[in-house]
Protein backbone atom coordinates (compact mmCIF):
# COMPACT_ATOMS: atom_id res chain seq x y z
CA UNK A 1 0.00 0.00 0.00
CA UNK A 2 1.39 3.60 -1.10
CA UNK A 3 1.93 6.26 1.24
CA UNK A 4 -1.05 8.33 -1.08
CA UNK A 5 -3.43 5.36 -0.16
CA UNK A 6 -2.49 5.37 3.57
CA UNK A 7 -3.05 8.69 3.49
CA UNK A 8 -6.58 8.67 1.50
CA UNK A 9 -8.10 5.99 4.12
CA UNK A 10 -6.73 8.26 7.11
CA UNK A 11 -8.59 11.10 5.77
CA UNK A 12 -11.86 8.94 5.21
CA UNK A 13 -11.70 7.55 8.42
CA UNK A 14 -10.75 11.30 9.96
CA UNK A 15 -14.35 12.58 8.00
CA UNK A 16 -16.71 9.74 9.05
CA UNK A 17 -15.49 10.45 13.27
CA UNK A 18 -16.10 14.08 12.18
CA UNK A 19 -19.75 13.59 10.67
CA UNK A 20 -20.40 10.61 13.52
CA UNK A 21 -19.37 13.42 15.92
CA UNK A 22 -21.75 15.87 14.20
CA UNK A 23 -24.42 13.68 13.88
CA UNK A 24 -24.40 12.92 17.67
CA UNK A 25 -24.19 16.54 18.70
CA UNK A 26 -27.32 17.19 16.41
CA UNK A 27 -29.20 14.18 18.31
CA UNK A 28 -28.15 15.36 21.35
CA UNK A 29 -29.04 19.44 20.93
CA UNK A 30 -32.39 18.30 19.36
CA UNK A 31 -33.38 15.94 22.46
CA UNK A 32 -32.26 18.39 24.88
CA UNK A 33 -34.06 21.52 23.62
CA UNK A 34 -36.97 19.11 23.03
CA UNK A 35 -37.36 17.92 26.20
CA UNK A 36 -36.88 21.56 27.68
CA UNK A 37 -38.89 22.95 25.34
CA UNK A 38 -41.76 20.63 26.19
CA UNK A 39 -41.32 20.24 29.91
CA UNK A 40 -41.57 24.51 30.06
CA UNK A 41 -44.50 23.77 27.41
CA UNK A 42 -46.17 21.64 29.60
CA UNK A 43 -45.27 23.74 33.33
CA UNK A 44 -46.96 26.72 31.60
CA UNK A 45 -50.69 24.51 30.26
CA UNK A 46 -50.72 22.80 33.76
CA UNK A 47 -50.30 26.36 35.83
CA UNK A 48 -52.66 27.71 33.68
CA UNK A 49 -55.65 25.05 33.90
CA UNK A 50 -54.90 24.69 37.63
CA UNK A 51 -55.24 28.25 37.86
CA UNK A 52 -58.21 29.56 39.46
CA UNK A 53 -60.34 32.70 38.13
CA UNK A 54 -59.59 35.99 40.30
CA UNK A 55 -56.30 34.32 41.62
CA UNK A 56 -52.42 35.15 40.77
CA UNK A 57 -50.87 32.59 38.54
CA UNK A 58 -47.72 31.31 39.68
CA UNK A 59 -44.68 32.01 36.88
CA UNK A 60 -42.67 28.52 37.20
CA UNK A 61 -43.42 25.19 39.13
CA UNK A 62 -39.69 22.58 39.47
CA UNK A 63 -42.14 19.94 39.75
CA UNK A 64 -44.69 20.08 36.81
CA UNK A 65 -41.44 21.31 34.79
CA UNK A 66 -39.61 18.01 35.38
CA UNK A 67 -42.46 15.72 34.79
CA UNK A 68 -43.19 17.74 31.98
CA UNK A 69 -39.70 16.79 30.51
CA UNK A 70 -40.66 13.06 31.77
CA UNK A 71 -43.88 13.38 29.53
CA UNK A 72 -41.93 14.93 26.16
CA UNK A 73 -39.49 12.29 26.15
CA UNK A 74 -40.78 9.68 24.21
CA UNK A 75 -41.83 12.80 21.50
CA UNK A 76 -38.74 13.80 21.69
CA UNK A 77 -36.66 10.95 21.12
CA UNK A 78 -39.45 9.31 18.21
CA UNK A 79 -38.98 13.09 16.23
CA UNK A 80 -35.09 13.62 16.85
CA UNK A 81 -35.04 10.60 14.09
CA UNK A 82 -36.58 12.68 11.48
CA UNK A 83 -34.47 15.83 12.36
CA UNK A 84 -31.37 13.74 11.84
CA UNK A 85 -32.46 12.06 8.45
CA UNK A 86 -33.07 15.88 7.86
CA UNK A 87 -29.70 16.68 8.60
CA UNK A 88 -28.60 14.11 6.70
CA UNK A 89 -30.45 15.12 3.90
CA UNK A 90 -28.96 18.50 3.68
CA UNK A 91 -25.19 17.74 4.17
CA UNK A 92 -25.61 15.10 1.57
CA UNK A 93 -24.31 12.00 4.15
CA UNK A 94 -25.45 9.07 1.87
CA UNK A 95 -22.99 6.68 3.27
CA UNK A 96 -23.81 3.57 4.51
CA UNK A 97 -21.55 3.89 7.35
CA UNK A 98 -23.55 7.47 8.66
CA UNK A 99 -26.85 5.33 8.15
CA UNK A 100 -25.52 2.50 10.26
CA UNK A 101 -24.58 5.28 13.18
CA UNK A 102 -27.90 6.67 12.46
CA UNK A 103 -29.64 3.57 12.93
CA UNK A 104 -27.40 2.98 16.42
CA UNK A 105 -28.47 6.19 17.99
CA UNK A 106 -32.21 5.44 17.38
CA UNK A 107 -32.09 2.13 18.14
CA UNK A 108 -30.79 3.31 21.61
CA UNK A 109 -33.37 5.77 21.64
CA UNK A 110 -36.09 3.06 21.32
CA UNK A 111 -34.52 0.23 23.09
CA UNK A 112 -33.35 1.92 26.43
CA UNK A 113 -34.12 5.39 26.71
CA UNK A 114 -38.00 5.29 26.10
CA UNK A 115 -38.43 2.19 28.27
CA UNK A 116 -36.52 4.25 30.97
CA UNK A 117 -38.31 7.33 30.84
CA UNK A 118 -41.22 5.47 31.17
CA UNK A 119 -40.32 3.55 34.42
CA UNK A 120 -38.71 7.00 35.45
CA UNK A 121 -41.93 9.04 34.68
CA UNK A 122 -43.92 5.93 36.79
CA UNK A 123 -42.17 6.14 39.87
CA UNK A 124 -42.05 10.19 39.85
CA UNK A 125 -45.79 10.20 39.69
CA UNK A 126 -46.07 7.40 42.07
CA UNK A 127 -43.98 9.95 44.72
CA UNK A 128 -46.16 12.65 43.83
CA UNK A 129 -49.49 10.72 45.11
CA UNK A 130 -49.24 12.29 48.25
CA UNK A 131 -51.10 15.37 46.37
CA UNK A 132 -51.45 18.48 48.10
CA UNK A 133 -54.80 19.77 49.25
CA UNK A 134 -56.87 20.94 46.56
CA UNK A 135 -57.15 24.32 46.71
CA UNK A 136 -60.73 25.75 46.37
CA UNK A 137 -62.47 27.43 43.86
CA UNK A 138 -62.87 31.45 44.46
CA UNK A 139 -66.57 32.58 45.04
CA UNK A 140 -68.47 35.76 43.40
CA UNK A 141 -68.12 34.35 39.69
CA UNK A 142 -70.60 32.03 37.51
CA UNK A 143 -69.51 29.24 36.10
CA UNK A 144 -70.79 26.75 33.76
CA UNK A 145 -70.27 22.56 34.35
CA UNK A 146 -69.93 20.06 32.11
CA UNK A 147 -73.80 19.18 32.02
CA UNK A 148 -74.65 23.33 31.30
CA UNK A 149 -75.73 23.92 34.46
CA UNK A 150 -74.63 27.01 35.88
CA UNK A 151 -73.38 27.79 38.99
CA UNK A 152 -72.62 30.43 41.64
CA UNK A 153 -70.64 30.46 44.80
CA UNK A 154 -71.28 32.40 47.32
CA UNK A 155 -68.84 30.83 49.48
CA UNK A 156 -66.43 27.85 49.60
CA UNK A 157 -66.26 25.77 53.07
CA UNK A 158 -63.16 24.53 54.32
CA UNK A 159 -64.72 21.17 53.80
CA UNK A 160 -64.64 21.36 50.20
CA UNK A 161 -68.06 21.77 49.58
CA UNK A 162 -69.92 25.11 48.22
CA UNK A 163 -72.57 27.46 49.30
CA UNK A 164 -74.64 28.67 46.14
CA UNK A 165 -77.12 29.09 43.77
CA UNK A 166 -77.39 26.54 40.77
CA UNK A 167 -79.71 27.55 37.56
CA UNK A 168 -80.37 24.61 34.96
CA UNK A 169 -83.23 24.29 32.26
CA UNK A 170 -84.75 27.43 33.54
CA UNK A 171 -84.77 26.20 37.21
CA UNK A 172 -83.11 28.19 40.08
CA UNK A 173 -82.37 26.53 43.21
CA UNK A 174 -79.88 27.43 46.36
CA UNK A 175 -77.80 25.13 47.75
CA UNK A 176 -75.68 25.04 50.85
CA UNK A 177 -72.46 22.48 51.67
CA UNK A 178 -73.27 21.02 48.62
CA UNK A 179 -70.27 19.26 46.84
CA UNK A 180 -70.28 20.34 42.72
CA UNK A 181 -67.93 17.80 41.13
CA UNK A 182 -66.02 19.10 37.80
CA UNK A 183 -65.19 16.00 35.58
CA UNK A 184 -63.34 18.11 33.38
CA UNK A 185 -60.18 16.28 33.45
CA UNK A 186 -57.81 18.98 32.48
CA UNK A 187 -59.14 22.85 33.74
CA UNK A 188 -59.99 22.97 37.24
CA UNK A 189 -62.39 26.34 36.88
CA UNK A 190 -64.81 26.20 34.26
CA UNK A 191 -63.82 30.32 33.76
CA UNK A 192 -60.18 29.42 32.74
CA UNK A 193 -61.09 26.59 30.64
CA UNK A 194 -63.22 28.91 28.41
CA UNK A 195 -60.01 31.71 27.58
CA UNK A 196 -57.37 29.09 27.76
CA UNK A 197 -58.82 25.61 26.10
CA UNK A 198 -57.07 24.76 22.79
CA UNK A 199 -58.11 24.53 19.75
CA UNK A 200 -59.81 21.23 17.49
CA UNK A 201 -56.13 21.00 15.86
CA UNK A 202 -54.32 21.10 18.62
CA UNK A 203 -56.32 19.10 21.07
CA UNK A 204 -56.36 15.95 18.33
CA UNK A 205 -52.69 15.89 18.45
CA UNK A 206 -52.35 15.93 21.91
CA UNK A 207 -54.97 13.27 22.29
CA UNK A 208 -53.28 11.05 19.59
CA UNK A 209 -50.05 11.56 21.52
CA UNK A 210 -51.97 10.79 25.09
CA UNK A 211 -53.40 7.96 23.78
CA UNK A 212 -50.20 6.00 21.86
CA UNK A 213 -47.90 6.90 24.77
CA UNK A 214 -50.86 5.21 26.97
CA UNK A 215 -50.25 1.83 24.44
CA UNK A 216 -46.85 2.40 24.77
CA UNK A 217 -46.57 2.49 28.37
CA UNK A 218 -49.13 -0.85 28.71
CA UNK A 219 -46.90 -2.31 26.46
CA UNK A 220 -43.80 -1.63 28.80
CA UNK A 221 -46.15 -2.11 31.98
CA UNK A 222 -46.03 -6.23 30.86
CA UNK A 223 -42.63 -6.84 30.05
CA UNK A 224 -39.59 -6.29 27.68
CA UNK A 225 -40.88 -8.79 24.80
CA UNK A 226 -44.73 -6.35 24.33
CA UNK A 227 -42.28 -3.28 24.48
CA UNK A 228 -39.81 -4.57 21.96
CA UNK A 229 -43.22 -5.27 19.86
CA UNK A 230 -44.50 -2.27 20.43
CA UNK A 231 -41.01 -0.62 19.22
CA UNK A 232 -41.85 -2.14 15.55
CA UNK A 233 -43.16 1.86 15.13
CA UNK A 234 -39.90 2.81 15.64
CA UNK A 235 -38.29 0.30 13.33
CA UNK A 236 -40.94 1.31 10.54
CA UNK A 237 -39.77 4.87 11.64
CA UNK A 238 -35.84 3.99 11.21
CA UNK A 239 -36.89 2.79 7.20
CA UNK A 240 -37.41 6.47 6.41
CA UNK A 241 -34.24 7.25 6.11
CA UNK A 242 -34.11 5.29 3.49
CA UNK A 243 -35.66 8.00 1.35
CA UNK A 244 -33.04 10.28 1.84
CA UNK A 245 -31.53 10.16 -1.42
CA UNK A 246 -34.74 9.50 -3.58
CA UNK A 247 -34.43 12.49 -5.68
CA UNK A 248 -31.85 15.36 -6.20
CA UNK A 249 -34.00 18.06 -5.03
CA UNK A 250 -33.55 17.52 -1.30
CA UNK A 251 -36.97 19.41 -0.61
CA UNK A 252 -38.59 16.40 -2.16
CA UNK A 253 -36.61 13.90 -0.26
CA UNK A 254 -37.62 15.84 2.72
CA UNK A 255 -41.25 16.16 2.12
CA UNK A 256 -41.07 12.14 1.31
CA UNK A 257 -39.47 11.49 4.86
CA UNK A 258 -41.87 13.65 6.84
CA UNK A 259 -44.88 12.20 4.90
CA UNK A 260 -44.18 8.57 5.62
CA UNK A 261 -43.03 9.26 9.20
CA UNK A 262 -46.41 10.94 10.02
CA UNK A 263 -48.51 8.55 7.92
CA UNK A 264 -46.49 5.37 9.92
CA UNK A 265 -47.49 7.07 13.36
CA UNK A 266 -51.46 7.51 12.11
CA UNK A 267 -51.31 4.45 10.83
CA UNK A 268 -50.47 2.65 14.16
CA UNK A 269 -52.65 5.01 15.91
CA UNK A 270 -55.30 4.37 14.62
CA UNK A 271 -54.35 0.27 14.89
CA UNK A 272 -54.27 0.84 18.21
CA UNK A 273 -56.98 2.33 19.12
CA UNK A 274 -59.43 0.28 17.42
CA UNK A 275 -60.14 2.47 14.37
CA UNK A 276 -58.25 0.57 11.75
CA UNK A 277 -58.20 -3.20 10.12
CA UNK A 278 -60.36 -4.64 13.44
CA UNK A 279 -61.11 -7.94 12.05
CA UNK A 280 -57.69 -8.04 10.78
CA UNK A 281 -56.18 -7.46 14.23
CA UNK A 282 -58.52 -9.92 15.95
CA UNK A 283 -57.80 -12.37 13.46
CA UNK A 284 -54.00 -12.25 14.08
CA UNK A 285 -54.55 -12.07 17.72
CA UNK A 286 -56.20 -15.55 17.47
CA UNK A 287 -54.24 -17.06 15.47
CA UNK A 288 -51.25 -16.68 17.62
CA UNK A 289 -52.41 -16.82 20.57
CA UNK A 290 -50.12 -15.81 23.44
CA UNK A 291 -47.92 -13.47 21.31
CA UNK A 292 -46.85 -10.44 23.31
CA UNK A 293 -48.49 -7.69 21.97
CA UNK A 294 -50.27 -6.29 18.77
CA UNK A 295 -49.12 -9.10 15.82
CA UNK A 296 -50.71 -7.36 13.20
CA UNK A 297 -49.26 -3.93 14.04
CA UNK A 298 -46.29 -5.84 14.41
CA UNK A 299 -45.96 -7.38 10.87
CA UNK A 300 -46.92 -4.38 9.73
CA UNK A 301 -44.21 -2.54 10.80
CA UNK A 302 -41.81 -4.64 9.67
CA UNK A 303 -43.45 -5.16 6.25
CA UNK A 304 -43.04 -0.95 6.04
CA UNK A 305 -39.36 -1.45 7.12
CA UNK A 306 -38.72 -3.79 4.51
CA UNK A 307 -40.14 -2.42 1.78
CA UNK A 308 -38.47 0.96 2.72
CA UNK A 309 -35.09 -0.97 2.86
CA UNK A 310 -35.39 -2.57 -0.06
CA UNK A 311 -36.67 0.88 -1.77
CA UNK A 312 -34.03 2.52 -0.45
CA UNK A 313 -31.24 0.09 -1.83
CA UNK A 314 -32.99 -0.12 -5.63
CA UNK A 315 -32.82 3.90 -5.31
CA UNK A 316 -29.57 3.48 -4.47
CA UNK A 317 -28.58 1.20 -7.36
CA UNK A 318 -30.29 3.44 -9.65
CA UNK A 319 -28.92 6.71 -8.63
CA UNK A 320 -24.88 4.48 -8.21
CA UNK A 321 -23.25 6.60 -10.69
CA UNK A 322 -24.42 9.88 -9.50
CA UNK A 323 -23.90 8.59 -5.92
CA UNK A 324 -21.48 10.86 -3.81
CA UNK A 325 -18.18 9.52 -3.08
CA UNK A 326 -17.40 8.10 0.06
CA UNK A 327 -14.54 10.96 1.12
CA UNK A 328 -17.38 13.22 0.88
CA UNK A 329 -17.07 13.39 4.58
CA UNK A 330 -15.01 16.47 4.03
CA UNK A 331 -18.25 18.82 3.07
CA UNK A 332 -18.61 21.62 4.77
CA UNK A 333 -20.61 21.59 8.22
């Protein structure tokens, strides 16, 4: 081997440490102003809709903040994938060797560090059962409940319980140490809930997001096996970045990725929550009796990761003589 050859592998090798390096500092900078992001997010929504009408609001709470960063995990480690296939994308890393690192980090990300938060997130709210006495609600205002009564307090008891008048269908009547339960789950006064609720958009997400963490955490309630079959999603997830390379406008690459890796999270969302291929699922589910976890959802994930692969590799095949060279590792960052 020439000196020139030496020398051409030791600057290969010195540009794939450099764009592993990068790549990890991107994944870690996008989980940690994730997480931050959504446990201050989440602080702020949960001060608010605790907050009660005619009261101050309090400006930052350590406790809602950190189990708000316990709650954005899991969306923060399933969409710092995409950012780094974006990232990818746009510094033109098409080496196998950067998808392989790729593929390590995210594995990680679904293997360990979502199972943890999840037992970590568990046994915070189990030390936080010891709640704090609920404060009441303030009198002098009217407020409407969830069956459109309304109601007015002319003064809370130290018992919990409510002196008042209550108007519904027409009908007036007063009441006195009369308990008025709220079964809105997320606003506490009725008054907040109507300046501060969010909107159709917004609410679906988060309720999409409630409700597949809620499968997700079953799944690693049981054991390791239903979690590692409820991790399929993020296999099918890891098969977008196959389509990193697809075309040469890298807007249309990028569009492809973020397409798929929303369509492969509605997809199992609505799988999972009934919506979606029902006989199908209950099929599977007696078929194999005993499997750990969603079969059909499971198959399909794989089936998605598969054909993404495979995709990925005819692209690649295709596209060989236009491919960029493996010592491309020297772009600019």
């Amino acid at each position: 081997m020439s000196f020139k050859d030496f020398n051409g592998i030791l600057l290969v090798m010195k540009g794939f440490l450099k764009s592993t390096l990068f790549l990890f500092l991107v994944n870690v900078i996008v989980l940690a102003m994730s997480i931050a992001g959504g446990g201050l997010i989440y602080m702020v929504y949960c001060l608010c809709s605790n907050s009660i009408a005619g009261e101050n609001i309090k400006l930052f709470n350590d406790v809602l903040f950190i189990k708000g960063m316990l709650v954005f995990t899991p969306f923060s480690l399933c969409i710092s994938g995409i950012f780094l296939v974006f990232y990818i994308i746009r510094h033109k890393m098409h080496s196998g060797a950067i998808v392989a690192v790729y593929g390590i980090l995210y594995a990680v990300s679904w293997l360990v560090l979502m199972p943890l938060t999840i037992v970590l997130e568990k046994e915070f709210n189990r030390q936080l059962n010891s709640q704090n006495p609920v404060e009441s609600l303030s009198s002098g205002y009217f407020r409407t409940l969830s069956d459109d009564s309304v109601v007015y307090y002319s003064r809370a008891n130290e018992n919990g319980s409510y002196d008042g008048l209550k108007i519904q269908n027409g009908r007036a009547e007063f009441f006195s140490d009369c308990q008025i339960e709220n079964n809105d789950e997320d606003f506490r006064d009725s008054l907040v809930k109507s300046d501060m609720a969010m909107g159709k958009v917004v609410s679906f997400f988060t309720e999409a997001y409630k409700k597949l963490c809620m499968h997700g955490k079953r799944a690693a309630g049981k054991n390791y096996l239903w979690w590692m079959t409820f991790s399929s999603l993020g296999l099918a997830l890891l098969g977008c970045v196959c389509l990193r390379q697809v075309s040469s406008w890298r807007i249309l690459n990028v569009s492809l990725v973020l397409v798929f890796y929303a369509e492969i999270l509605y997809f199992n969302f609505l799988c999972y929550e009934g919506k979606l291929f029902v006989e199908a699922q209950t099929l599977f589910a007696k078929a194999v009796n005993g499997f750990p976890g969603n079969m059909f959802v499971f198959l399909c994930n794989v089936l998605v990761f598969a054909f993404l692969v495979v995709f990925g590799i005819v692209v690649y095949i295709h596209n060989k003589n236009k491919a960029v060279p493996f010592n491309s590792y020297t772009d600019d960052f």
